[in-house]
Structures are given as structure tokens and as C-alpha cells.
Protein backbone atom coordinates (compact mmCIF):
# COMPACT_ATOMS: atom_id res chain seq x y z
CA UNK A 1 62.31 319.25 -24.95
CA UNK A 2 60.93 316.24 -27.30
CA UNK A 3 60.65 312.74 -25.29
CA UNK A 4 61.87 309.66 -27.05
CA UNK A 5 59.07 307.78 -28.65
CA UNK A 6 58.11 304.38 -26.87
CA UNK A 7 56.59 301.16 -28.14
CA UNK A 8 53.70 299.28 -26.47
CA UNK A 9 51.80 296.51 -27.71
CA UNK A 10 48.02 296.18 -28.05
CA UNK A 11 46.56 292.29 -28.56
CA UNK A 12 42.74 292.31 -29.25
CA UNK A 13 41.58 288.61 -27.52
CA UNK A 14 37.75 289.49 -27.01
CA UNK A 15 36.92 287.27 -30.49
CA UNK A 16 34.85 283.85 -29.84
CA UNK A 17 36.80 281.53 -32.39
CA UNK A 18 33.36 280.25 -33.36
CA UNK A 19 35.12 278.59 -36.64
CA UNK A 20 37.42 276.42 -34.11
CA UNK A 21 34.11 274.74 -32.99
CA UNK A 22 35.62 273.85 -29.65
CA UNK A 23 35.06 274.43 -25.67
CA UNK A 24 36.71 277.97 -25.52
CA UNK A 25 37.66 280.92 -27.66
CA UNK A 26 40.63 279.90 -30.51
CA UNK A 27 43.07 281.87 -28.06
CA UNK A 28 42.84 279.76 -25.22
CA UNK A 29 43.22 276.54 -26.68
CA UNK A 30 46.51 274.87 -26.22
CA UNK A 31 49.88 275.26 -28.21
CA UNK A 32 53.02 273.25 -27.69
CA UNK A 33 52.10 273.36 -23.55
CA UNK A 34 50.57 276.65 -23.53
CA UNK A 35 47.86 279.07 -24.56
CA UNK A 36 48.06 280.43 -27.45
CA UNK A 37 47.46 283.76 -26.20
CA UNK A 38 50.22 283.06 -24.22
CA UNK A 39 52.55 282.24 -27.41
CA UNK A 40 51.21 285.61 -28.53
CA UNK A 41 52.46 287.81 -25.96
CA UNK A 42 55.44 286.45 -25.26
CA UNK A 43 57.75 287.56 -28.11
CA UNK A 44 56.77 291.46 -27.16
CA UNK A 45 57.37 290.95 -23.15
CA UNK A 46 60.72 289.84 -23.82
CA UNK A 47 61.37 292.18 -26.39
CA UNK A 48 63.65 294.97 -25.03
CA UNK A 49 62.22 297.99 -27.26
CA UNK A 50 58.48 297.06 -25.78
CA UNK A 51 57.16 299.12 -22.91
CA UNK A 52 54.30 297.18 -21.99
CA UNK A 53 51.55 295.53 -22.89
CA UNK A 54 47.72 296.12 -22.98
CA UNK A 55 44.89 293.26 -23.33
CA UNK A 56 41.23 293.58 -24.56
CA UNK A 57 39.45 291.32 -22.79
CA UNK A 58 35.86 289.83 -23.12
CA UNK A 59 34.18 291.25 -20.00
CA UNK A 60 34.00 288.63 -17.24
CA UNK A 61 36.20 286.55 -19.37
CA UNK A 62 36.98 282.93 -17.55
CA UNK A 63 39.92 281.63 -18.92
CA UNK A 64 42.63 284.53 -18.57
CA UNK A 65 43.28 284.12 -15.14
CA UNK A 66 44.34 280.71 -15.69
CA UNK A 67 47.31 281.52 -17.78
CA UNK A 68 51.18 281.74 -16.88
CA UNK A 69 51.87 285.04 -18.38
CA UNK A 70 54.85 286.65 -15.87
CA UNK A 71 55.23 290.05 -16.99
CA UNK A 72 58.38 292.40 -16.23
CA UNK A 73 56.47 295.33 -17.78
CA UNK A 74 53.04 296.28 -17.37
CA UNK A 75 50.51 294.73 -18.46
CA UNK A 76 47.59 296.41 -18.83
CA UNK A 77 43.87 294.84 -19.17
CA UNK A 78 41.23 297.11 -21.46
CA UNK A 79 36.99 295.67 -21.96
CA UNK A 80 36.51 294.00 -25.30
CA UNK A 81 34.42 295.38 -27.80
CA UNK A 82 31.62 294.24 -30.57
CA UNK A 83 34.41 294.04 -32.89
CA UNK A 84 37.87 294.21 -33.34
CA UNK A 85 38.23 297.39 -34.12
CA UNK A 86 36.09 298.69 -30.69
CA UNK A 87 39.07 296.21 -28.69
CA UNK A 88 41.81 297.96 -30.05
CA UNK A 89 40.15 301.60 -29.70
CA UNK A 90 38.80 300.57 -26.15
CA UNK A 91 42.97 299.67 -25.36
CA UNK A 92 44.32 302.59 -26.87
CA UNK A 93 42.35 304.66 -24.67
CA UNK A 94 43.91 302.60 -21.62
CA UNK A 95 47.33 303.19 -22.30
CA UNK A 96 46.86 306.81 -22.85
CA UNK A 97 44.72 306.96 -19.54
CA UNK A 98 48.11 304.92 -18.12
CA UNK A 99 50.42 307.43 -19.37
CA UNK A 100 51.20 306.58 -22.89
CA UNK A 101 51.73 309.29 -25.12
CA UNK A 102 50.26 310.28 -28.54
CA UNK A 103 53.68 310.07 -30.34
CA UNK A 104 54.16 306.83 -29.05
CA UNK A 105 54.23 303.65 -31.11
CA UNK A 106 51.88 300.53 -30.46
CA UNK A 107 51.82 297.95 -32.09
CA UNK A 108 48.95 295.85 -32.65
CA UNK A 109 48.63 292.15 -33.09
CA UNK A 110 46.48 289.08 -32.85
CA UNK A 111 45.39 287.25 -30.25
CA UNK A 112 45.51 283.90 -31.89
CA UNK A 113 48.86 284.59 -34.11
CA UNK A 114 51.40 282.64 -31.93
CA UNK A 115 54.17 282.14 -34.02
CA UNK A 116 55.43 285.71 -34.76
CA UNK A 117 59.26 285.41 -34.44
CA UNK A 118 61.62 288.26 -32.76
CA UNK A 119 62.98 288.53 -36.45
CA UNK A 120 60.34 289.77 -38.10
CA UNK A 121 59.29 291.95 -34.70
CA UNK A 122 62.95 293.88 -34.96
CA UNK A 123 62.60 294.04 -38.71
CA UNK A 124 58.97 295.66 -38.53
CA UNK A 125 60.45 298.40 -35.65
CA UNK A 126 63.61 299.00 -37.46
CA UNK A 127 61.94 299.49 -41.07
CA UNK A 128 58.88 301.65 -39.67
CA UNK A 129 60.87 303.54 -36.73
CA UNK A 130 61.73 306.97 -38.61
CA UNK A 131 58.17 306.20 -40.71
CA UNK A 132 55.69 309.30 -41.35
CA UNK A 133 53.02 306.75 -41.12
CA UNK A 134 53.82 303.24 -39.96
CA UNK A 135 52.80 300.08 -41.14
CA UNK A 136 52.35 296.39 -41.47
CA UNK A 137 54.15 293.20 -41.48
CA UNK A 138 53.10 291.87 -44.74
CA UNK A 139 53.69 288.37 -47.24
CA UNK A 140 53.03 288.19 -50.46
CA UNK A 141 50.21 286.07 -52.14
CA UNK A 142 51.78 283.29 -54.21
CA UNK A 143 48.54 280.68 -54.20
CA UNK A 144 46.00 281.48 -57.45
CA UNK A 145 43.12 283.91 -56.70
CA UNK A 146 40.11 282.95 -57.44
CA UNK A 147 36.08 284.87 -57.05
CA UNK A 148 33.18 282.81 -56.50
CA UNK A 149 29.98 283.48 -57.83
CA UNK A 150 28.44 283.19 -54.74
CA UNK A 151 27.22 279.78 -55.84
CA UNK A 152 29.98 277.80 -55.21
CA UNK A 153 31.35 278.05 -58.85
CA UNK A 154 34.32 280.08 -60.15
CA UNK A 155 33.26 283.60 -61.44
CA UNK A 156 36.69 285.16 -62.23
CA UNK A 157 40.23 284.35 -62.20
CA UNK A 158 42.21 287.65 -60.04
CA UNK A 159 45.76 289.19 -60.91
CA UNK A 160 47.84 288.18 -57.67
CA UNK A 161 50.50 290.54 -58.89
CA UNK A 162 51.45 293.06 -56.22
CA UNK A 163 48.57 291.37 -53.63
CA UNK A 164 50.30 290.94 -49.80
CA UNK A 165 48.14 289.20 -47.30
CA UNK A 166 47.99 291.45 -44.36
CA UNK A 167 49.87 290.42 -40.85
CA UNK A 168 50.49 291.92 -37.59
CA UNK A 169 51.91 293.42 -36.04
CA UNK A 170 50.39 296.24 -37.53
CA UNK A 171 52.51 299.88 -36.27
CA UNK A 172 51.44 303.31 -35.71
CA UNK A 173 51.43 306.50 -33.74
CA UNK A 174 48.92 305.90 -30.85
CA UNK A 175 47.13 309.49 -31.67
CA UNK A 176 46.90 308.80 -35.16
CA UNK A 177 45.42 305.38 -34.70
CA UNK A 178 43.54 306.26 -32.45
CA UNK A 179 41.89 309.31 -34.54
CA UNK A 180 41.29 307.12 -37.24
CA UNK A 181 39.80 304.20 -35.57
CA UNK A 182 37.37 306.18 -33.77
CA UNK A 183 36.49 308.02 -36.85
CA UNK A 184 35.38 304.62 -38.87
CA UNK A 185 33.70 303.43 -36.08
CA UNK A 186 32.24 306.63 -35.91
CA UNK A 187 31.09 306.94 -39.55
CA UNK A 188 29.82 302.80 -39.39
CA UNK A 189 32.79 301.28 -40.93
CA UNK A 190 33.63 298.61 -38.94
CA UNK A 191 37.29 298.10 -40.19
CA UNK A 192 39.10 294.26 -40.14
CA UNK A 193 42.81 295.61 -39.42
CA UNK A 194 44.66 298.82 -38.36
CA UNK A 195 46.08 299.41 -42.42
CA UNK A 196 42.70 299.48 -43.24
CA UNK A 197 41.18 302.67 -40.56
CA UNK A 198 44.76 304.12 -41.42
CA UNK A 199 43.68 303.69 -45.41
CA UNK A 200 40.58 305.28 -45.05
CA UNK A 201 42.16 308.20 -42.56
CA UNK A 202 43.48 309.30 -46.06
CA UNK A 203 47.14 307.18 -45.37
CA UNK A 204 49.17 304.55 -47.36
CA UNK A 205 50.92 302.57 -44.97
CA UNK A 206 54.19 300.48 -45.43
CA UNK A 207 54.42 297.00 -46.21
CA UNK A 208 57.14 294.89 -44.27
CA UNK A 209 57.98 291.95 -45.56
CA UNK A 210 57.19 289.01 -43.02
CA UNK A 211 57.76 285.38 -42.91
CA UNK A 212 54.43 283.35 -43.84
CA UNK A 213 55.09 280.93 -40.84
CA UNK A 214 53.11 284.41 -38.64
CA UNK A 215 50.07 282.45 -39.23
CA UNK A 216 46.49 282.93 -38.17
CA UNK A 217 44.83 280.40 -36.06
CA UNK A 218 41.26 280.01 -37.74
CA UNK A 219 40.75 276.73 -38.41
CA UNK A 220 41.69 273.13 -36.40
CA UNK A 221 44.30 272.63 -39.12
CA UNK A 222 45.82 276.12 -38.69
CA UNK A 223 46.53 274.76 -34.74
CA UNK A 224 47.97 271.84 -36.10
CA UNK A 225 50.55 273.55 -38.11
CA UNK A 226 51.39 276.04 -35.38
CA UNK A 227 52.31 272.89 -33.29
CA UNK A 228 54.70 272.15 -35.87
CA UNK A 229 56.25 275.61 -36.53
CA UNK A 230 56.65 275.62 -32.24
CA UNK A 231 57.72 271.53 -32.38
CA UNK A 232 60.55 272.30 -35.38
CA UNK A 233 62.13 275.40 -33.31
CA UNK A 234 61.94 273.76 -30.11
């Protein structure tokens, strides 16, 4: 007899933030009174459909153990990698040593993306849910593209039409993520999302429209404007 499917998060917060240029990794600096690694995880521990959690860590990493983060599910802890892509791998293989299953859903997010909303979380499981593949939450490009030269100087002018800046969470079967992860990493590609082991695995993920307020926390400005996304709901 089939199980049900289940759906477990995996957040990647090994990275060093070095663009931030301040006293700690991006994910650790504050947000509206808390860590925003704390903003990160909080929308899938109270999220009904999530069965738990799992972390990738930076080995002997400081700062976690400081946090507030009261879990009613488990939360599991997996060892960082070199790069993102070894984090998520290295936490997939902790939830299936936990008892996850290969059918299973995770879905995979960033560490320093705090203001994912529960709307755009339901709309990502309910469009993907009955998926062959899976997929990613997803907005599209509306600014002018634009290549450089590498010289500072404009070389060519890019056709935004159908271009979607990538977001997470990012959702897939754990054994098919897992397969193709470990074969780019494998083969020396060293992947910068989920879509993009899953593209080279041979599948064409889903795009789920998003709302562009799921920023990324790179820059001091992008913390800024994350305070006042988190100010304006509050």
C-alpha cells in the first residue's frame, strides 16, 4: 500500500555573506527583532503541510545556538558544504537517514530570504503537488537587461521576454533531487539552485508565479528593504 507523500523543508545557511561586509554571516544579522534565519524558517514551522525541517550548518558554527527558533516539528541539523549545492545534498541525506522517504517532497529555500509569505508557500504546494517534476517559485524580470563587456561598458542590450528570476522555495521529490545533485557535483558542476541540477538531470521544471517582495538579502540595502516589507505587515 502507497504512503501519502510528505513535505519537509531544507534551508542551506553555511554561506559567509562576505558582500554584507559585516561581523557575522548575512543570516544572522538582525530583521525587525530577529535573525533573519529566523524570519526564514518560520513561515514552514508553522505551516501545517510541513513535516519538519532540516538545517545545513557551517561546522562549529557560533551564532545558531543563540537564536529563538521553538520548533513543534523536528528540526533537523545537517554539516555545511563548499557550496550550496554540497549543503543541500549533505541535508537531503539527513532526512533520509531520519526517515524521510524518496517520494517525499522538500522544499528548499534560502537562508537569508526572510520575507517569503504563507501565500506564495500554499500556492507553490498546491500548483506543484500532483507535478511529474516539481518546481520553483518564480517572478518575472521587468527591469532592462543589460551585458557588460567585462570592462564596465555596455556590450549588448538582452530580450527580457519570457526571463523569470529564480526564487525559492524550490520543490522536488527528495530521490530525484537528490540523484541529480549528486550527479553535478559528481561530474564538477557546481550548480547555483535546485532548477538548475534538475535542468541538467534532463528535467524542465515549473515556474510558480511568486510575489517579488521574496527577496534575497545580498546587499546592506536588500536588509533595509526587508525591514520595511516586515515593518508594513506588522
Amino acid at each position: 500500500m502507497a504512503t501519502e507523500s510528505r513535505y519537509w523543508a531544507v534551508i542551506p545557511a553555511a554561506g559567509v555573506g562576505q558582500r554584507m561586509q559585516a561581523d557575522r554571516p548575512k543570516q544572522y544579522l538582525t530583521l525587525a527583532g530577529k535573525a533573519v534565519l529566523e524570519r526564514s524558517v518560520q513561515p514552514f514551522l508553522m505551516h501545517s503541510a510541513i513535516a519538519g525541517v532540516a538545517l545545513a550548518l557551517q561546522p562549529h558554527d557560533p551564532w545558531f545556538a543563540e537564536l529563538d527558533i521553538r520548533a513543534s516539528k523536528p528540526l533537523l541539523i545537517a554539516p555545511g558544504g563548499a557550496e550550496r549545492c554540497h549543503s543541500v545534498c549533505h541535508a537531503l541525506e539527513v532526512l533520509l537517514a531520519s526517515g524521510a522517504q524518496e517520494q517525499d517532497w522538500v522544499l528548499v529555500h534560502d537562508a537569508a530570504r526572510p520575507c517569503l509569505s504563507q501565500t506564495d508557500l500554499d500556492r507553490l504546494i498546491e500548483a506543484l503537488s500532483d507535478d511529474a517534476v516539481g518546481g520553483i517559485l518564480a517572478s518575472p524580470v521587468g527591469d532592462t537587461l543589460k551585458r557588460d563587456d567585462g570592462a564596465g561598458q555596455i556590450a549588448q542590450t538582452l530580450d527580457r521576454t519570457g526571463v523569470w528570476r529564480a526564487l525559492t522555495p524550490q520543490m522536488f521529490r527528495l530521490g530525484m533531487l537528490h540523484q541529480a545533485l549528486s550527479s553535478a557535483i559528481a561530474g564538477g558542476a557546481l550548480v547555483t539552485d535546485e532548477a538548475g541540477a534538475m535542468e541538467r538531470a534532463g528535467y524542465a521544471p515549473k515556474l510558480v508565479a511568486g510575489s517579488a517582495r521574496n527577496i534575497k538579502i545580498t546587499r546592506p540595502e536588500d536588509l533595509e528593504l526587508a525591514e520595511f516589507y516586515w515593518r508594513s505587515k506588522q
